[in-house]
N, C-alpha and C. Protein backbone atom coordinates (compact mmCIF):
# COMPACT_ATOMS: atom_id res chain seq x y z
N UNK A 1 0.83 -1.18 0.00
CA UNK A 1 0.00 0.00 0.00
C UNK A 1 0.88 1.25 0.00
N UNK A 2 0.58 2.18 -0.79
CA UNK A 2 1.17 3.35 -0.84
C UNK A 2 0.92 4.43 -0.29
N UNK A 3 1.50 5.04 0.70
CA UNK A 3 1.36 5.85 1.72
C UNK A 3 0.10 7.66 0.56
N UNK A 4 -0.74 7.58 1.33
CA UNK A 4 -1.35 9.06 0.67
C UNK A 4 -0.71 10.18 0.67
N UNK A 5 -0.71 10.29 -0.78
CA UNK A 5 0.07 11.81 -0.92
C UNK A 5 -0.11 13.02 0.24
N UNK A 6 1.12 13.92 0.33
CA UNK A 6 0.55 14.76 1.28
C UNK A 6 0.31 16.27 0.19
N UNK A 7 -0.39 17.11 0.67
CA UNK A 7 -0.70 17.76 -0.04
C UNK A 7 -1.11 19.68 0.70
N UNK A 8 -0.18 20.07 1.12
CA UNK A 8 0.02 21.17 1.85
C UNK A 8 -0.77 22.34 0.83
N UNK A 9 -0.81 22.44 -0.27
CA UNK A 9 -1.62 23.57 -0.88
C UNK A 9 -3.04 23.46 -0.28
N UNK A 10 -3.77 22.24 -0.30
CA UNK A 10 -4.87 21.93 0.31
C UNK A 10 -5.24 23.03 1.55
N UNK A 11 -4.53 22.19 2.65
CA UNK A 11 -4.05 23.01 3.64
C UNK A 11 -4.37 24.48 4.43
N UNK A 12 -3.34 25.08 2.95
CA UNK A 12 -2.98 26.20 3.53
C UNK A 12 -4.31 27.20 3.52
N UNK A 13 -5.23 26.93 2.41
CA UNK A 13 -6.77 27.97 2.28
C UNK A 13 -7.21 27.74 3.89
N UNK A 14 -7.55 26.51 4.54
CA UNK A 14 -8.05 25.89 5.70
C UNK A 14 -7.08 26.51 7.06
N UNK A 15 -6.12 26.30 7.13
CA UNK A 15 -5.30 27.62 8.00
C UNK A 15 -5.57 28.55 7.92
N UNK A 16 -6.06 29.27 6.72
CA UNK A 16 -5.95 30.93 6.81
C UNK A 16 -7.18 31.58 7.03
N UNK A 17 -8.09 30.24 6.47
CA UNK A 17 -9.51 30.50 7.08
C UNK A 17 -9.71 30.59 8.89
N UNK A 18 -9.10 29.54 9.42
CA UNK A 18 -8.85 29.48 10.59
C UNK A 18 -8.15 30.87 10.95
N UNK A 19 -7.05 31.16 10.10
CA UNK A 19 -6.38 32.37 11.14
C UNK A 19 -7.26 33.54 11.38
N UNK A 20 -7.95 33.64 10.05
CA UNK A 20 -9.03 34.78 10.51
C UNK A 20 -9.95 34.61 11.17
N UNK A 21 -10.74 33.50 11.46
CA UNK A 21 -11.52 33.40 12.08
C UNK A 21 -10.85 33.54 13.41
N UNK A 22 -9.93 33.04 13.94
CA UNK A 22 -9.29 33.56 15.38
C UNK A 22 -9.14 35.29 15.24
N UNK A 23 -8.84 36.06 14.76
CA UNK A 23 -8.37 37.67 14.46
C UNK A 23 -10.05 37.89 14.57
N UNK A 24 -10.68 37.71 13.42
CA UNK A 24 -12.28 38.44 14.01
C UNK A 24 -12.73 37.80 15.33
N UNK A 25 -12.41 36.89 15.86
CA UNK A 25 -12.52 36.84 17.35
C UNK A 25 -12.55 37.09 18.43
N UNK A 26 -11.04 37.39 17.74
CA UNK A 26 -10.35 38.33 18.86
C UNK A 26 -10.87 40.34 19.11
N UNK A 27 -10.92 40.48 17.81
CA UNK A 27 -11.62 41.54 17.41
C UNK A 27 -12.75 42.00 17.82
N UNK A 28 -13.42 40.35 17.50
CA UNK A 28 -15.29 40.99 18.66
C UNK A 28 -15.08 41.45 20.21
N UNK A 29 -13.95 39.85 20.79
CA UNK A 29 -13.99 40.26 22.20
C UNK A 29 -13.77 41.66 22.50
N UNK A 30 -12.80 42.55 21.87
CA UNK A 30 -11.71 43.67 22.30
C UNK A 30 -12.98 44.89 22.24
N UNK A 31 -14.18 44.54 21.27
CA UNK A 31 -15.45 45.51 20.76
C UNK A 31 -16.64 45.18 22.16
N UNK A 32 -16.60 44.23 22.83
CA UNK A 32 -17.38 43.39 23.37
C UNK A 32 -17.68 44.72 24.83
N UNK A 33 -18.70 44.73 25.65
CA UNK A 33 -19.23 45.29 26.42
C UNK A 33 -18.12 45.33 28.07
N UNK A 34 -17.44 43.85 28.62
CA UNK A 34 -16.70 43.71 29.22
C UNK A 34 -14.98 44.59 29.01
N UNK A 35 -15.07 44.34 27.21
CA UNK A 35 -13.87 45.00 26.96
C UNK A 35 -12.54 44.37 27.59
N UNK A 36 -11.59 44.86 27.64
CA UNK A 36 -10.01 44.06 27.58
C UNK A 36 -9.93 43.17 28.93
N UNK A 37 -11.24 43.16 29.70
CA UNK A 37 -11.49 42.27 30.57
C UNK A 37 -11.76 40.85 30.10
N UNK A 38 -12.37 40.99 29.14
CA UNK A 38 -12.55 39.03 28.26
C UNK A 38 -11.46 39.00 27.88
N UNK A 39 -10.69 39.88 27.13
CA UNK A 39 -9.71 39.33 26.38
C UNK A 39 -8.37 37.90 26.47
N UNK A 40 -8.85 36.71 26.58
CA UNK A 40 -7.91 36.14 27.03
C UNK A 40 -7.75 34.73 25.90
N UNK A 41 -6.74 34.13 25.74
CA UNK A 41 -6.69 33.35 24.40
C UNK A 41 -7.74 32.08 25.34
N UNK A 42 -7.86 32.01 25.91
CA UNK A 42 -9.05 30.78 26.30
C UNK A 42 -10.56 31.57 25.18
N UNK A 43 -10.81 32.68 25.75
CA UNK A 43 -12.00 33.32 25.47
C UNK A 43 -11.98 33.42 23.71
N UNK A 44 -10.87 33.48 22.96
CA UNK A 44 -10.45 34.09 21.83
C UNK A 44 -10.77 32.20 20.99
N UNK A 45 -10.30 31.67 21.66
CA UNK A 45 -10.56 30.34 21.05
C UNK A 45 -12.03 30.02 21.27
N UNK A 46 -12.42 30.05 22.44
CA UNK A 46 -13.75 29.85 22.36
C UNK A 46 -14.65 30.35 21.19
N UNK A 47 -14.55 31.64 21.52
CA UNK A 47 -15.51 32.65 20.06
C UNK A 47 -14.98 32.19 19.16
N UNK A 48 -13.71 31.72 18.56
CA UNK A 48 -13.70 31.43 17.34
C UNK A 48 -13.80 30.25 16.68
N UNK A 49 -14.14 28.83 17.91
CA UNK A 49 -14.44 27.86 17.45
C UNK A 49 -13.17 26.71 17.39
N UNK A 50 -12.03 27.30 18.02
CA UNK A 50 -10.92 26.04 17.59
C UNK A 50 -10.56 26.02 19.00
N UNK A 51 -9.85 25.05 19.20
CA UNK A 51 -8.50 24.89 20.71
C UNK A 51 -7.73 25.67 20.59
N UNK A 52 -8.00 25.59 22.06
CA UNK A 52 -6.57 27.04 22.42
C UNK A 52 -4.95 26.92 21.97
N UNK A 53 -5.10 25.39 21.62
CA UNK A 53 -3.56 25.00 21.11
C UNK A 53 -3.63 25.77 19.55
N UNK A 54 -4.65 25.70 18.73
CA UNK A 54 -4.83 26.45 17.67
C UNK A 54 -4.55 27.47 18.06
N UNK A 55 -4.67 28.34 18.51
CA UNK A 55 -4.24 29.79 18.60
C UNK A 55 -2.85 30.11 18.68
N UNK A 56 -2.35 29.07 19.31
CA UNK A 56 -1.26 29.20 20.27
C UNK A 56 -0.63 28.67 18.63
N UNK A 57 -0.41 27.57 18.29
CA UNK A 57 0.01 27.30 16.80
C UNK A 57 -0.57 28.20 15.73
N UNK A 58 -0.90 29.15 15.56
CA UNK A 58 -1.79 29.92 14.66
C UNK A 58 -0.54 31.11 14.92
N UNK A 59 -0.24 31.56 15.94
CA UNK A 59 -0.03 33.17 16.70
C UNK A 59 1.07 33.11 17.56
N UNK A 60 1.64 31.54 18.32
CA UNK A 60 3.03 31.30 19.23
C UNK A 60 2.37 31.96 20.88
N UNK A 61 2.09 33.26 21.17
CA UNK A 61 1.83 33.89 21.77
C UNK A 61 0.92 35.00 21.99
N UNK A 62 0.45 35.51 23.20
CA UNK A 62 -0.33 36.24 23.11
C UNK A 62 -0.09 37.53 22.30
N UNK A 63 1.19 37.81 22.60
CA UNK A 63 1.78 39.22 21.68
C UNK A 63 2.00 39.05 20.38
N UNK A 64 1.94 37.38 19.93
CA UNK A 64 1.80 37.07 18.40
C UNK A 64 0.64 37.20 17.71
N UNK A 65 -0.51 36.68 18.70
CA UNK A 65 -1.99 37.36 18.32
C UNK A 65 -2.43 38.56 18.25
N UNK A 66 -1.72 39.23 19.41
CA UNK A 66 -1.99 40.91 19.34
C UNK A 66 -1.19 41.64 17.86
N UNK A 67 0.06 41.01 17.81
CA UNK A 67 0.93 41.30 16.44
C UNK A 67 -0.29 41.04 15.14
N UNK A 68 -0.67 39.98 15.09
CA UNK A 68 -1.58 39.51 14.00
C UNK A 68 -2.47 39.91 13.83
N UNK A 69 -3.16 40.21 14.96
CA UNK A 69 -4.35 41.21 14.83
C UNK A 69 -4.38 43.03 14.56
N UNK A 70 -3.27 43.22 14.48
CA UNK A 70 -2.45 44.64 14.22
C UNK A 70 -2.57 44.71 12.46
N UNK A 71 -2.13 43.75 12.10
CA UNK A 71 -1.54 43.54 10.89
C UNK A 71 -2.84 43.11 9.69
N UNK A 72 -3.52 42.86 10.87
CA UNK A 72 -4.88 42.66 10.33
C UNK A 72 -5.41 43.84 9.95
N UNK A 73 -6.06 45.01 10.84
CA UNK A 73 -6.57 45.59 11.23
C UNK A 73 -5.88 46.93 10.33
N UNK A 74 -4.50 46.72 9.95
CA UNK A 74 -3.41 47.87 9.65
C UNK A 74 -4.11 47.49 8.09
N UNK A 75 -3.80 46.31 7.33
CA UNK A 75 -4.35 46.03 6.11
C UNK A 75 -5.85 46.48 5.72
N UNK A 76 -6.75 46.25 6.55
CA UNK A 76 -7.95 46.81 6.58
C UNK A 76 -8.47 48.12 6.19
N UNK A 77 -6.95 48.58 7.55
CA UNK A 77 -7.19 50.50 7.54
C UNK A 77 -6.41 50.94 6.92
N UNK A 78 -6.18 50.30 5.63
CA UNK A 78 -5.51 51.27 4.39
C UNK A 78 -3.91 51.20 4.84
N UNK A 79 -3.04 50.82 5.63
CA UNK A 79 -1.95 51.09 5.59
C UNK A 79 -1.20 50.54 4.79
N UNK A 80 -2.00 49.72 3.65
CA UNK A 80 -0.74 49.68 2.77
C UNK A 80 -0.96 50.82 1.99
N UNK A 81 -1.37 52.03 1.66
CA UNK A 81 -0.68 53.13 1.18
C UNK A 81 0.35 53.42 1.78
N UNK A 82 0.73 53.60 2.69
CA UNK A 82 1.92 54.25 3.53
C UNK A 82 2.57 54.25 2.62
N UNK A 83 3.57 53.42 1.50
CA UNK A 83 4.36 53.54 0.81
C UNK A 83 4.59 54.56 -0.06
N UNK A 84 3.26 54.99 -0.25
CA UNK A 84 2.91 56.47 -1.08
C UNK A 84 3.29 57.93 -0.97
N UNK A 85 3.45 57.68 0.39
CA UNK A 85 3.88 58.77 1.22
C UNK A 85 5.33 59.14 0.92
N UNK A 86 6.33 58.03 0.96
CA UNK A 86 7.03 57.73 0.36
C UNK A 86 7.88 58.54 -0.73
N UNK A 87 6.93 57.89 -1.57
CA UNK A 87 7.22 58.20 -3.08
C UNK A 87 6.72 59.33 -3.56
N UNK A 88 6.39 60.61 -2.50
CA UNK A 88 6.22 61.47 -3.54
C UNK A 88 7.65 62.16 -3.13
N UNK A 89 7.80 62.83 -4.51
CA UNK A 89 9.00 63.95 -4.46
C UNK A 89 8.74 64.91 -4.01
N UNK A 90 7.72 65.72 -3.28
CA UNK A 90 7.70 66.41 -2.30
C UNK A 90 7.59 66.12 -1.01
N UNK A 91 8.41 66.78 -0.40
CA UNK A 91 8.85 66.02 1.11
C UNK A 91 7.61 67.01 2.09
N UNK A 92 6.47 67.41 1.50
CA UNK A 92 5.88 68.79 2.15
C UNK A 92 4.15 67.24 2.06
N UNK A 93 4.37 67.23 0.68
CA UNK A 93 3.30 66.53 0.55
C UNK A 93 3.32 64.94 1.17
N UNK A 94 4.50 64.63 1.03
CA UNK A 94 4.70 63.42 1.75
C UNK A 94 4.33 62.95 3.26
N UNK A 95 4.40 64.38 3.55
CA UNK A 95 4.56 64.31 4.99
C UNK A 95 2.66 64.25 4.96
N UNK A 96 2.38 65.10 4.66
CA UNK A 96 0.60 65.05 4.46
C UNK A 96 0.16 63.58 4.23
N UNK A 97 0.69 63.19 3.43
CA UNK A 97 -0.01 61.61 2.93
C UNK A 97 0.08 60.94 3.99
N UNK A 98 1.44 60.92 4.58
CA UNK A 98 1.64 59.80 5.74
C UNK A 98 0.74 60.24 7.11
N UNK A 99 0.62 61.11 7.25
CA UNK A 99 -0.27 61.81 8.10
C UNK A 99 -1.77 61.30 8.00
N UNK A 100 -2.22 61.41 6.59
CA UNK A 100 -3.23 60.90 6.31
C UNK A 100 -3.55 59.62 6.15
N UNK A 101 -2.80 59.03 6.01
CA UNK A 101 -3.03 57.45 5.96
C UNK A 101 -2.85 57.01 7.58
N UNK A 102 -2.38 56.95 8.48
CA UNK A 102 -2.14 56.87 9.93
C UNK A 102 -3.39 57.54 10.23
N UNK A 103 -4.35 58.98 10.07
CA UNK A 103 -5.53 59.23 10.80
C UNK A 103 -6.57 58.31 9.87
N UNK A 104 -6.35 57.95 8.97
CA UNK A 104 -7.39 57.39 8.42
C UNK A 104 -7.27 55.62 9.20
N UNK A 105 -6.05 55.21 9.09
CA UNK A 105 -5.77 53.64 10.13
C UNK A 105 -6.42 53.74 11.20
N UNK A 106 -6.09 54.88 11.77
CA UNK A 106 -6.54 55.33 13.79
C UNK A 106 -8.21 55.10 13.57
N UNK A 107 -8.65 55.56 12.48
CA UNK A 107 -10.07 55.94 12.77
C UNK A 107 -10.85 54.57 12.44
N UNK A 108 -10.33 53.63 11.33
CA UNK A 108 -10.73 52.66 10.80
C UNK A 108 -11.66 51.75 11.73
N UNK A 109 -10.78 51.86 13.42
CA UNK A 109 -11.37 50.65 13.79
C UNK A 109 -10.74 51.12 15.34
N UNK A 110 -11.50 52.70 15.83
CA UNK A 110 -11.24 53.22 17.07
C UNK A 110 -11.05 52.41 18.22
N UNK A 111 -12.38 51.54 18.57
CA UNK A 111 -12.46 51.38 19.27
C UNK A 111 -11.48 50.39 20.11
N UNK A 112 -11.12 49.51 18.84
CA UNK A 112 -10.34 48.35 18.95
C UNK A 112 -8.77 48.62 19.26
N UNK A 113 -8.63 49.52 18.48
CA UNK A 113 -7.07 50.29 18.65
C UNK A 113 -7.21 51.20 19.69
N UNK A 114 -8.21 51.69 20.90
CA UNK A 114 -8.46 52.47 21.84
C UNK A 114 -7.73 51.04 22.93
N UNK A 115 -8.54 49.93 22.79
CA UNK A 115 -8.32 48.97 23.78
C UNK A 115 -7.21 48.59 23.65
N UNK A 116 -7.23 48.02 22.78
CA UNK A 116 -5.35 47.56 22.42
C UNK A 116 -4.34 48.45 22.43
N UNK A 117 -4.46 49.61 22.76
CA UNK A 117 -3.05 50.60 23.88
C UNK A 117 -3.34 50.52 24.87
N UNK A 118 -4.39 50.42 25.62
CA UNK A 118 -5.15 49.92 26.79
C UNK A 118 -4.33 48.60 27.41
N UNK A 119 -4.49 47.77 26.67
CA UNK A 119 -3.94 46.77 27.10
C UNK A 119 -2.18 46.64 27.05
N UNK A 120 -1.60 47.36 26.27
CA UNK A 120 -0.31 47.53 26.18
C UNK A 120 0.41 48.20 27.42
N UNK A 121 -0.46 49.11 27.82
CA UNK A 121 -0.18 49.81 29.01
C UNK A 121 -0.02 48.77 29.66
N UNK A 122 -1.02 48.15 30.33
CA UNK A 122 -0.74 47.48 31.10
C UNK A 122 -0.46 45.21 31.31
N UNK A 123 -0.08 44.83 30.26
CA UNK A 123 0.37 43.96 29.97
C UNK A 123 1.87 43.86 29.36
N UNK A 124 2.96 43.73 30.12
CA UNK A 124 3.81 43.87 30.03
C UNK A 124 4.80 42.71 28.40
N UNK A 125 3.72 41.78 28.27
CA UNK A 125 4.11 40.53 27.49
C UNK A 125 3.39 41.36 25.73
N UNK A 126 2.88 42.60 26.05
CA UNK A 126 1.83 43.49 24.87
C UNK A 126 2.66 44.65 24.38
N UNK A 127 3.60 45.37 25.60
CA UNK A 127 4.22 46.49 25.53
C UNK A 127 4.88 46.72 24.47
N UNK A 128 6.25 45.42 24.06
CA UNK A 128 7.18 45.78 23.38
C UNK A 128 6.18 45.37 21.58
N UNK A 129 5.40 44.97 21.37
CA UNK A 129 4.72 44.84 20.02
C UNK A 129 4.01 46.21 19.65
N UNK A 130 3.63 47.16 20.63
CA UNK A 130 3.59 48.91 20.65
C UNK A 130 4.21 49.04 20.34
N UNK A 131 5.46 49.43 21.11
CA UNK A 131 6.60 49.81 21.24
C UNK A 131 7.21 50.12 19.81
N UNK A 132 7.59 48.47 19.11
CA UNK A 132 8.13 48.33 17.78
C UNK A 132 7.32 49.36 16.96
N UNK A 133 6.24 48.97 17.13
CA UNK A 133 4.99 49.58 16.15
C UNK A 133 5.34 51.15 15.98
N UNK A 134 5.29 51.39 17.07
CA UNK A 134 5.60 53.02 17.14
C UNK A 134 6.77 53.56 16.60
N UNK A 135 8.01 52.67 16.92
CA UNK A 135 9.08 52.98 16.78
C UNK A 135 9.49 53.17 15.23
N UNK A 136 8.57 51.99 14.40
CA UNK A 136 8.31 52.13 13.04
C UNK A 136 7.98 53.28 12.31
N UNK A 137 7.43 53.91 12.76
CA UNK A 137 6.59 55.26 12.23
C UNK A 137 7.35 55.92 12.81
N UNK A 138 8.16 56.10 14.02
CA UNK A 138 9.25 57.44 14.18
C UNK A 138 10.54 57.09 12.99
N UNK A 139 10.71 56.08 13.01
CA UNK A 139 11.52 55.64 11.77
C UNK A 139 10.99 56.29 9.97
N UNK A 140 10.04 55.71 9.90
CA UNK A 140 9.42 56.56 8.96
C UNK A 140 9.12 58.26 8.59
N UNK A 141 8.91 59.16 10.01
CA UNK A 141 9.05 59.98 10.15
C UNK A 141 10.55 60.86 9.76
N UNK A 142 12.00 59.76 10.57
CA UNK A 142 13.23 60.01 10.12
C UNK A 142 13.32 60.47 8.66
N UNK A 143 13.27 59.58 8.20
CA UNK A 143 13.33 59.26 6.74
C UNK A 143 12.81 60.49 5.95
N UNK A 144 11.60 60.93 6.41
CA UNK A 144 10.61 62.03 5.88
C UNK A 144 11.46 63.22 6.09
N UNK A 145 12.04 63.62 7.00
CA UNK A 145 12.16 64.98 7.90
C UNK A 145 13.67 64.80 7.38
N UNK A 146 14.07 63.80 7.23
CA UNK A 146 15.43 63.80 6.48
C UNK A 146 15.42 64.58 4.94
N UNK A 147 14.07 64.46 4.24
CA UNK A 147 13.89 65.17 3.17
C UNK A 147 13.53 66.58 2.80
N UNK A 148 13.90 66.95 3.96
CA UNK A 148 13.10 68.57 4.42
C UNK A 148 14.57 69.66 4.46
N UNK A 149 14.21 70.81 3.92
CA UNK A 149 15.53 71.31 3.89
C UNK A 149 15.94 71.14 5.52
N UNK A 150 17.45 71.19 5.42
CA UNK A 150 17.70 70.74 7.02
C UNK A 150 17.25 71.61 8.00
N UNK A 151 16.18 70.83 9.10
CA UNK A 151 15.61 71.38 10.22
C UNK A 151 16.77 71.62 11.45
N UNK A 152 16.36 72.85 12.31
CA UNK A 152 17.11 73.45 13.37
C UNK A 152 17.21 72.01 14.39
N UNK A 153 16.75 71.06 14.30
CA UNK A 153 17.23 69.89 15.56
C UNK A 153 15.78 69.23 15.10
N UNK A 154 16.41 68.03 14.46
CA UNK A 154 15.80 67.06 13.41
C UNK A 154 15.43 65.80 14.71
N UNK A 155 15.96 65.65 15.51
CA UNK A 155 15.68 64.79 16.79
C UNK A 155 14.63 65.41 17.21
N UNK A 156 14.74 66.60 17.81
CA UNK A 156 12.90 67.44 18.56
C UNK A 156 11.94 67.08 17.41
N UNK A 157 12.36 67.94 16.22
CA UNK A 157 11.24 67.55 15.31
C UNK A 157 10.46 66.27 14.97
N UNK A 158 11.17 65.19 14.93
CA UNK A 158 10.55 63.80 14.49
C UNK A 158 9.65 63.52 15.83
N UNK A 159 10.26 64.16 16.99
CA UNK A 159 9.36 63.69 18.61
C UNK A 159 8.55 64.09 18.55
N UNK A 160 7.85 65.84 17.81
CA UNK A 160 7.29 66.44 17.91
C UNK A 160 5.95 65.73 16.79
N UNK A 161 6.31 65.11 15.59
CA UNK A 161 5.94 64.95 14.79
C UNK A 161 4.73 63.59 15.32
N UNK A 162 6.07 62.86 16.34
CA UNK A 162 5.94 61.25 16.34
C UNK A 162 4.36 61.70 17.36
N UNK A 163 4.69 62.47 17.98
CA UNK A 163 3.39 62.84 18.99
C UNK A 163 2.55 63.44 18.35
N UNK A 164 2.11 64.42 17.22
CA UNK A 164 1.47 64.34 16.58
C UNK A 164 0.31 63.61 15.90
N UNK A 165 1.34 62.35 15.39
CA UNK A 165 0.45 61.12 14.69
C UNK A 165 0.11 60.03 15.43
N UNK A 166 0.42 60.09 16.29
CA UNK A 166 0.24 59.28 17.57
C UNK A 166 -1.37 58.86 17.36
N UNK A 167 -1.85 57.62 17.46
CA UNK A 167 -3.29 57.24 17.89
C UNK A 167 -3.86 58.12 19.43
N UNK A 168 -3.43 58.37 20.39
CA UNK A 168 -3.62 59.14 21.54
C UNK A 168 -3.93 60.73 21.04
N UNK A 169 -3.33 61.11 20.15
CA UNK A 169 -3.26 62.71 19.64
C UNK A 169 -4.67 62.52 18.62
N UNK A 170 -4.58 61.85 17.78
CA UNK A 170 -5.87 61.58 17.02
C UNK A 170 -7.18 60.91 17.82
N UNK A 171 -6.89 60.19 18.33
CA UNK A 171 -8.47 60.01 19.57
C UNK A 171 -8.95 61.31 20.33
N UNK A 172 -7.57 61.97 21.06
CA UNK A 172 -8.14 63.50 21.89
C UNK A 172 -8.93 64.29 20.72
N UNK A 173 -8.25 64.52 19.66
CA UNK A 173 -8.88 65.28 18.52
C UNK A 173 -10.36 64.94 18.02
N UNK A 174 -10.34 63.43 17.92
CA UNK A 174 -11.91 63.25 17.59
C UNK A 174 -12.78 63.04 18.18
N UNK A 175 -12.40 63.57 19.90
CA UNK A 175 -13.22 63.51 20.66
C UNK A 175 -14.64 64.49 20.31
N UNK A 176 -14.15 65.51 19.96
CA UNK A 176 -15.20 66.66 19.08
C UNK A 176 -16.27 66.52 18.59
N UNK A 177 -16.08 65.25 18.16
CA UNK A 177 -16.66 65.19 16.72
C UNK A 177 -16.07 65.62 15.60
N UNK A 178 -15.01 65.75 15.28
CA UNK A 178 -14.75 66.08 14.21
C UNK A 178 -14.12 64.65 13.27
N UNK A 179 -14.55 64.69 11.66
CA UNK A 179 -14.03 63.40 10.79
C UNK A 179 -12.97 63.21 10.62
N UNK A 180 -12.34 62.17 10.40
CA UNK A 180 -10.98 61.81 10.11
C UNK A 180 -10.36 62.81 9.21
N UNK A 181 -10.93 63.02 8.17
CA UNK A 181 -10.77 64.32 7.54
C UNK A 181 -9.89 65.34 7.96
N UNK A 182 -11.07 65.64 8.92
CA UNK A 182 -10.94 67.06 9.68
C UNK A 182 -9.53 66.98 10.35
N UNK A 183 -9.30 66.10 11.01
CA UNK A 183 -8.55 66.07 12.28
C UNK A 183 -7.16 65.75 11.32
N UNK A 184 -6.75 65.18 10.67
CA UNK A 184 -5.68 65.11 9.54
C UNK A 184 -5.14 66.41 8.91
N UNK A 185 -6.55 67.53 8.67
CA UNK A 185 -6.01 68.59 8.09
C UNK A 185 -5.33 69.51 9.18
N UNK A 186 -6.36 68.91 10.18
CA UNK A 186 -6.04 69.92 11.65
C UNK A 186 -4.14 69.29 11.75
N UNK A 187 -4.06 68.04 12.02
CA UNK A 187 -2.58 67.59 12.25
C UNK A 187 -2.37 67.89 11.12
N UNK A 188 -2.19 68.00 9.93
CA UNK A 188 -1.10 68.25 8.86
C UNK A 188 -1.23 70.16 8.93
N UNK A 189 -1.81 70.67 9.58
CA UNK A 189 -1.42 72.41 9.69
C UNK A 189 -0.70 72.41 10.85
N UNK A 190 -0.43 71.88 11.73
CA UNK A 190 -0.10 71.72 13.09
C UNK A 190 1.86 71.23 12.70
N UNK A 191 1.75 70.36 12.10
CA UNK A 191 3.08 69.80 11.87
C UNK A 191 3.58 70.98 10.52
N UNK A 192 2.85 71.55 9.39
CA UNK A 192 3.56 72.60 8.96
C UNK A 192 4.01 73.82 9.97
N UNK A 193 3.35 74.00 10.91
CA UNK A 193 3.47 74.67 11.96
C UNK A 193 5.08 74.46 12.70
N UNK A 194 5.32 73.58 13.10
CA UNK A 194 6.04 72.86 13.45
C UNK A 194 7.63 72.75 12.77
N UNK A 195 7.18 72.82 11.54
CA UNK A 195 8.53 72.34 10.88
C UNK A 195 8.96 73.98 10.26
N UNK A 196 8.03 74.63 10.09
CA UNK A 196 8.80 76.44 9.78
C UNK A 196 9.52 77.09 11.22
């Protein structure tokens, strides 16, 4: 008898169905009435229907699920433009795009990205997957402000900037009521402000 072929393309659709179904899971809990109080990979498997060893093989860790669900959530909210920002040859407009694509991410899916700094605060095994995150976009910022005729102290500026685009700076802002829109044009006059 000849052993059955194995056949990993099969597979992989059935994993990825699974992975999302764990990420919108996780997603409801974080939206859920209790809030970052359910949040726990017991609860995350439950809602989504698999063993917690699935998760755990899906994600490694809790900060691998929180990573995954970032990445989720980042794809969703448009951040793959970011690259756009990029590529323009104005380092005036660039800075606008990236601005705008980050308030438009923040706003995509408030509530969820309200909890999940929430929980970073205070989950120490959550912190450093912020952390990176953030550190990414001051990196990005570098890069930007590097294209600017040279600023009087290019270190203040990117801090100044990094706090700017910050999800915390864009939540205070739309506390108002005002649209993603709004609050983008408001931060992109604020950071021309800034950089004259």
């Amino acid at each position: 008898m000849r052993p059955r072929p194995y056949r990993l393309g099969r597979r992989r659709p059935a994993a990825e169905q699974t992975r999302s179904r764990i990420l919108a899971a996780t997603r409801d809990l974080l939206t859920a009435a209790e809030g970052v109080a359910g949040f726990t990979i017991d609860a995350v498997a439950q809602r989504a229907g698999v063993a917690r060893m699935t998760v755990y093989y899906q994600f490694k860790s809790k900060g691998g699920l929180v990573e995954g669900l970032f990445d989720w959530l980042a794809e969703a909210g448009g951040m793959l433009q970011l690259p756009l920002a990029f590529q323009s040859p104005d380092p005036h407009a660039a800075l606008d795009r990236f601005i705008l694509t980050f308030v438009r991410f923040w706003a995509s899916d408030r509530l969820v990205l309200r909890r999940l700094r929430a929980l970073a605060a205070t989950d120490p095994e959550l912190e450093p997957v912020f952390h990176a995150r953030d550190e990414r976009r001051r990196e990005g910022l570098r890069v930007l402000v590097g294209r600017l005729s040279p600023p009087r102290d290019a270190v203040e500026l990117v801090d100044v900037l990094h706090a700017l685009t910050s999800f915390e700076f864009f939540d205070a802002l739309s506390q108002e009521g005002r649209s993603p829109d709004d609050v983008a044009a408001l931060v992109q006059r604020l950071v021309r402000t800034s950089i004259t």
